[in-house]
Every structure is written in C-alpha cells, then in structure tokens.
Protein backbone atom coordinates (compact mmCIF):
# COMPACT_ATOMS: atom_id res chain seq x y z
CA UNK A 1 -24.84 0.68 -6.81
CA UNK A 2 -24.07 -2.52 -5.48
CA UNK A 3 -21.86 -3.04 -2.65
CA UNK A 4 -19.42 -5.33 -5.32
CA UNK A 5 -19.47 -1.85 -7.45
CA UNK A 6 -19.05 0.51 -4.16
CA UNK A 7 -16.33 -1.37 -2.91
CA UNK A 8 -14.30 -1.37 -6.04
CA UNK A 9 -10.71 0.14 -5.98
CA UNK A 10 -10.72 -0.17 -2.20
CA UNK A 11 -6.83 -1.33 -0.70
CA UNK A 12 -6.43 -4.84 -1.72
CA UNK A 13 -5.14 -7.16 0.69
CA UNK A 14 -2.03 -7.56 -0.72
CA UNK A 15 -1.48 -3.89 -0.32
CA UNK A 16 -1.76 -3.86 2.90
CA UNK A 17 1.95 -4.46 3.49
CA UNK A 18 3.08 -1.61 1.88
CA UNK A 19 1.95 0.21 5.45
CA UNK A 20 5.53 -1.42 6.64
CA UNK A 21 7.31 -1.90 3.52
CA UNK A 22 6.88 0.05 0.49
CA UNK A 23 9.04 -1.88 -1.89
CA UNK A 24 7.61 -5.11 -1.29
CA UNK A 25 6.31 -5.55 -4.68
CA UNK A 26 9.74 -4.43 -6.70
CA UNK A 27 9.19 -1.15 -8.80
CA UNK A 28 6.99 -2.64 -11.75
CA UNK A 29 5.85 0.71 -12.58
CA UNK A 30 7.94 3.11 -14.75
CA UNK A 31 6.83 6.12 -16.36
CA UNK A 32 9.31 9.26 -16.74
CA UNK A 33 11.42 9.43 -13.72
CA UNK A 34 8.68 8.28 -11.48
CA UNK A 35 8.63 4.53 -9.72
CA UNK A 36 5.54 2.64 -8.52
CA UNK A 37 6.06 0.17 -5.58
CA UNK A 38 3.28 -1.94 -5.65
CA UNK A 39 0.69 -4.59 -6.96
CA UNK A 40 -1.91 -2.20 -7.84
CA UNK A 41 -3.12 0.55 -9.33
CA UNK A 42 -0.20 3.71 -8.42
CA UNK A 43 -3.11 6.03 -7.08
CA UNK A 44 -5.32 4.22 -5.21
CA UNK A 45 -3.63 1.53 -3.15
CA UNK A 46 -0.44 2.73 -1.82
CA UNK A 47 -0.74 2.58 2.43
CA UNK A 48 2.69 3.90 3.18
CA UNK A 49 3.17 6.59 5.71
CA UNK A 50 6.86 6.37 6.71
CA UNK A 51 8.09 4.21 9.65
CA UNK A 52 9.66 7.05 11.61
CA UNK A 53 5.87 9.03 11.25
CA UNK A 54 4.52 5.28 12.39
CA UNK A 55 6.76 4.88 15.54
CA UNK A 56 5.76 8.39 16.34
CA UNK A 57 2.28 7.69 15.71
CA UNK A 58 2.67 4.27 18.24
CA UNK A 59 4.53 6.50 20.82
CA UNK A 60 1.62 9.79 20.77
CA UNK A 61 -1.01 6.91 21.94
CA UNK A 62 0.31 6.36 24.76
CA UNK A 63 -1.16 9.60 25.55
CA UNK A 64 -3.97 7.68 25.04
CA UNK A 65 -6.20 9.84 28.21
CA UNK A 66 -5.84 13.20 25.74
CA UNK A 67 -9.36 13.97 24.32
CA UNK A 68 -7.60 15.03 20.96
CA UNK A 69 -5.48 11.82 20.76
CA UNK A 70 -8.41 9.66 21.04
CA UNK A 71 -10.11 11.74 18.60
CA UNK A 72 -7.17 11.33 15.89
CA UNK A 73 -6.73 8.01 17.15
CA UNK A 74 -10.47 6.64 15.78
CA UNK A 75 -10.34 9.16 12.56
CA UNK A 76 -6.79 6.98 11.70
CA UNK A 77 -7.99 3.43 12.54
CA UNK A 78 -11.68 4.64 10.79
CA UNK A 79 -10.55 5.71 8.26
CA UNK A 80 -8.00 2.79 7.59
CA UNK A 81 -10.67 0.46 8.21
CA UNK A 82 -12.92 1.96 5.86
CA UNK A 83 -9.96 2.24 2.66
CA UNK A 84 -10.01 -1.70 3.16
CA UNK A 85 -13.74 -2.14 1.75
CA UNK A 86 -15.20 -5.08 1.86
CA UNK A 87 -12.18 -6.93 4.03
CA UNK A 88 -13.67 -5.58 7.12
CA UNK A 89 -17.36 -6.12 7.84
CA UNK A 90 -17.71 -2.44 9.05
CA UNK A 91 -17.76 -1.30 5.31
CA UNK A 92 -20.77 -3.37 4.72
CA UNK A 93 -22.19 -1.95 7.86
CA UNK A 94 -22.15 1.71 6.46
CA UNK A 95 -23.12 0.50 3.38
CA UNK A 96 -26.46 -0.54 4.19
CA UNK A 97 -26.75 2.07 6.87
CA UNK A 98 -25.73 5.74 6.21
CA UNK A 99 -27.14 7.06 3.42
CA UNK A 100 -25.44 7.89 0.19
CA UNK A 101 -22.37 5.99 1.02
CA UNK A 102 -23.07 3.19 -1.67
CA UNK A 103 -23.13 6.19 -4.37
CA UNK A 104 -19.59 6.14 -4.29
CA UNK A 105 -16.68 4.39 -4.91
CA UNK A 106 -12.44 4.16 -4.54
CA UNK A 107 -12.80 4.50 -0.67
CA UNK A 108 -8.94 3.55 -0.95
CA UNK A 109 -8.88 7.67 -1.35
CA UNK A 110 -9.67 7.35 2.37
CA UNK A 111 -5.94 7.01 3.21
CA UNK A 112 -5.88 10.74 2.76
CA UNK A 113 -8.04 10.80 6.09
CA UNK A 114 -5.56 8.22 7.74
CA UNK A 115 -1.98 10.21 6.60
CA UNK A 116 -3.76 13.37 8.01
CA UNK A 117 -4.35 11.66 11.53
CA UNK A 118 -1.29 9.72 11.37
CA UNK A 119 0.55 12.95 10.90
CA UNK A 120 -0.89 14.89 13.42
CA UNK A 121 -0.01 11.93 16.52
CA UNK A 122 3.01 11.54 15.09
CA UNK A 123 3.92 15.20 15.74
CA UNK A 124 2.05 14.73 18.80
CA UNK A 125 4.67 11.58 19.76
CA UNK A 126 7.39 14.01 18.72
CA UNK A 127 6.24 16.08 21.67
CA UNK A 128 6.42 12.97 23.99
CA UNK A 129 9.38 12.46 24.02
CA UNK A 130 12.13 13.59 26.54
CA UNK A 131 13.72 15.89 24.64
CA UNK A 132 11.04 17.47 22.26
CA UNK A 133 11.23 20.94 23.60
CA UNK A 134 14.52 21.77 22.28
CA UNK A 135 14.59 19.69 19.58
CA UNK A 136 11.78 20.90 18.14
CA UNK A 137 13.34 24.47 18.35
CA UNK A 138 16.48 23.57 16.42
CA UNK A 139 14.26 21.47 13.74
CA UNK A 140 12.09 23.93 12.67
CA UNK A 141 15.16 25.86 12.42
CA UNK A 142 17.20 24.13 10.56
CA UNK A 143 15.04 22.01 8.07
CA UNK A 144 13.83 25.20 6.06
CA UNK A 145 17.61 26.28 5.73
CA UNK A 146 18.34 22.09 4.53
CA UNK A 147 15.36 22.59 2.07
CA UNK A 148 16.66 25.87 0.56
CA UNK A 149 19.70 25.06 0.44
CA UNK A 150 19.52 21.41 -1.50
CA UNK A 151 16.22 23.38 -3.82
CA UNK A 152 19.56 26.00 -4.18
CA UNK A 153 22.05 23.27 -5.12
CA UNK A 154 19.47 21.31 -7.38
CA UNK A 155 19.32 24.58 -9.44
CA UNK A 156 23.00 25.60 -9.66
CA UNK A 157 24.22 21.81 -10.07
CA UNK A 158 21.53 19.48 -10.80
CA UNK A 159 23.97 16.47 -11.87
CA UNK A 160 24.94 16.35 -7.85
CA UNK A 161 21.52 16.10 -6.47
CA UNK A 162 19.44 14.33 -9.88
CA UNK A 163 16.82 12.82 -7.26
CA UNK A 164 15.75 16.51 -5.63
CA UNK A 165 16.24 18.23 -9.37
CA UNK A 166 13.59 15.82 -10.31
CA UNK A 167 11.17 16.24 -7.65
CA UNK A 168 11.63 19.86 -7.93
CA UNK A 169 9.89 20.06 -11.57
C-alpha cells in the first residue's frame, strides 16, 4: 500500500486540539442521543483524554527517574506520535522500515495505546501528590457507592438524571 493509502484516517491536524478542548468544533454530529465534537470522522479522530487525567499525567513525570514512568512515558508520546501519520516524519520512518506496518491503515486507532498510558501516569500523579494516601482510601470508597447509587436513581427516576439513564442503555 502506499504510504498516502497507509496513512489514511490518521488524526488530522485540526484534531489535534481536541487533546485540550473537546468542543472546539461545536457538536455537528447528531445521531440518537449521542453528540460528536469534532471535524472528523466520530471514531477515528477524537484525542481527548480529560484535563484533570492530563494534569495528572504532567504531574506523574516528574517522577521522571522511575523505570515504569519512562516506560509509559515513550508508549504515550509513541503512540501519539504515531496516530498523527504522516504530520510527523517518524511515521514515514516505520513505514519504510518495520515490516508489515504499511499493510495497515487508521493508525488514529493508536490513541487507544496513548489513553492506556495516559491513564496509568495519571494514576501514577495521583500518587504524587501530598495527600494521595488517604485520599485514595476514601475514593475508592466512595465512587462505587456514587456509581450505584446515581445507576439506582437513573432506574427508579430517570426524568432526574436523563444524561446517566442514557448512558446506562
């Protein structure tokens, strides 16, 4: 395939700054209850990961002399680099180098790599900070008892929570 072919459905540039802000583009996508924020193509070009999980992410390299956070660290900013295509001269690199990589196509799908290693720092930031210990505790306390308990009042009363009712089916 050429690399014109292989590089197809990668993140478009003007994507790109739906990593900060999702809603750049306006909602121009409306099928059944379900909003698109962006230029392009709903399942391929979305970068969004959530600010909070992106200031935790910033905050877990600092930590930057732990083997496993330099690990995550280049499998995020790989990854990332290589769900831009052709934008970066790195994709052209592995094209013409490791075999079978210009059989494919959509490396936008990628991202999936990136929100994986962004999540994991960004629980590893969580841990950073001052006071994680106890925190953490309480959280993984009390967010299954929030879930259950707005799944419970979606149920019983969906007209209060129509968002979560939604998401739900």
């Amino acid at each position: 395939a050429s690399l014109e072919f292989s590089s197809s459905y990668s993140v478009s540039r003007e994507n790109i700054i739906t990593l900060l802000l999702p809603k750049y583009y306006g909602e121009n996508y409306q099928q059944e209850g379900t909003s698109y924020f962006g230029k392009t193509l709903l399942w391929e070009n979305i970068c969004y990961m959530g600010i909070i999980s992106l200031t935790l992410f910033l905050i877990a390299i600092n930590d930057w002399k732990n083997k496993t956070t330099r690990i995550w660290l280049f499998t995020a900013l790989f990854t990332f680099i290589v769900a831009l295509g052709t934008f970066t001269p790195l994709f052209k690199v592995l094209y013409e180098i490791l075999p079978g990589f210009r059989l494919f196509r959509g490396y936008a799908k990628t991202l999936v790599f990136t929100s994986l290693a962004v999540a994991i720092l960004a629980g590893r930031g969580l841990d950073c900070l001052p006071f994680a210990g106890k925190w953490n505790r309480v959280a993984c306390l009390l967010l299954p008892v929030l879930l259950i308990t707005l799944g419970l009042v979606s149920i019983i009363s969906p007209e209060n929570l129509p968002f979560w009712n939604s998401e739900l089916i």
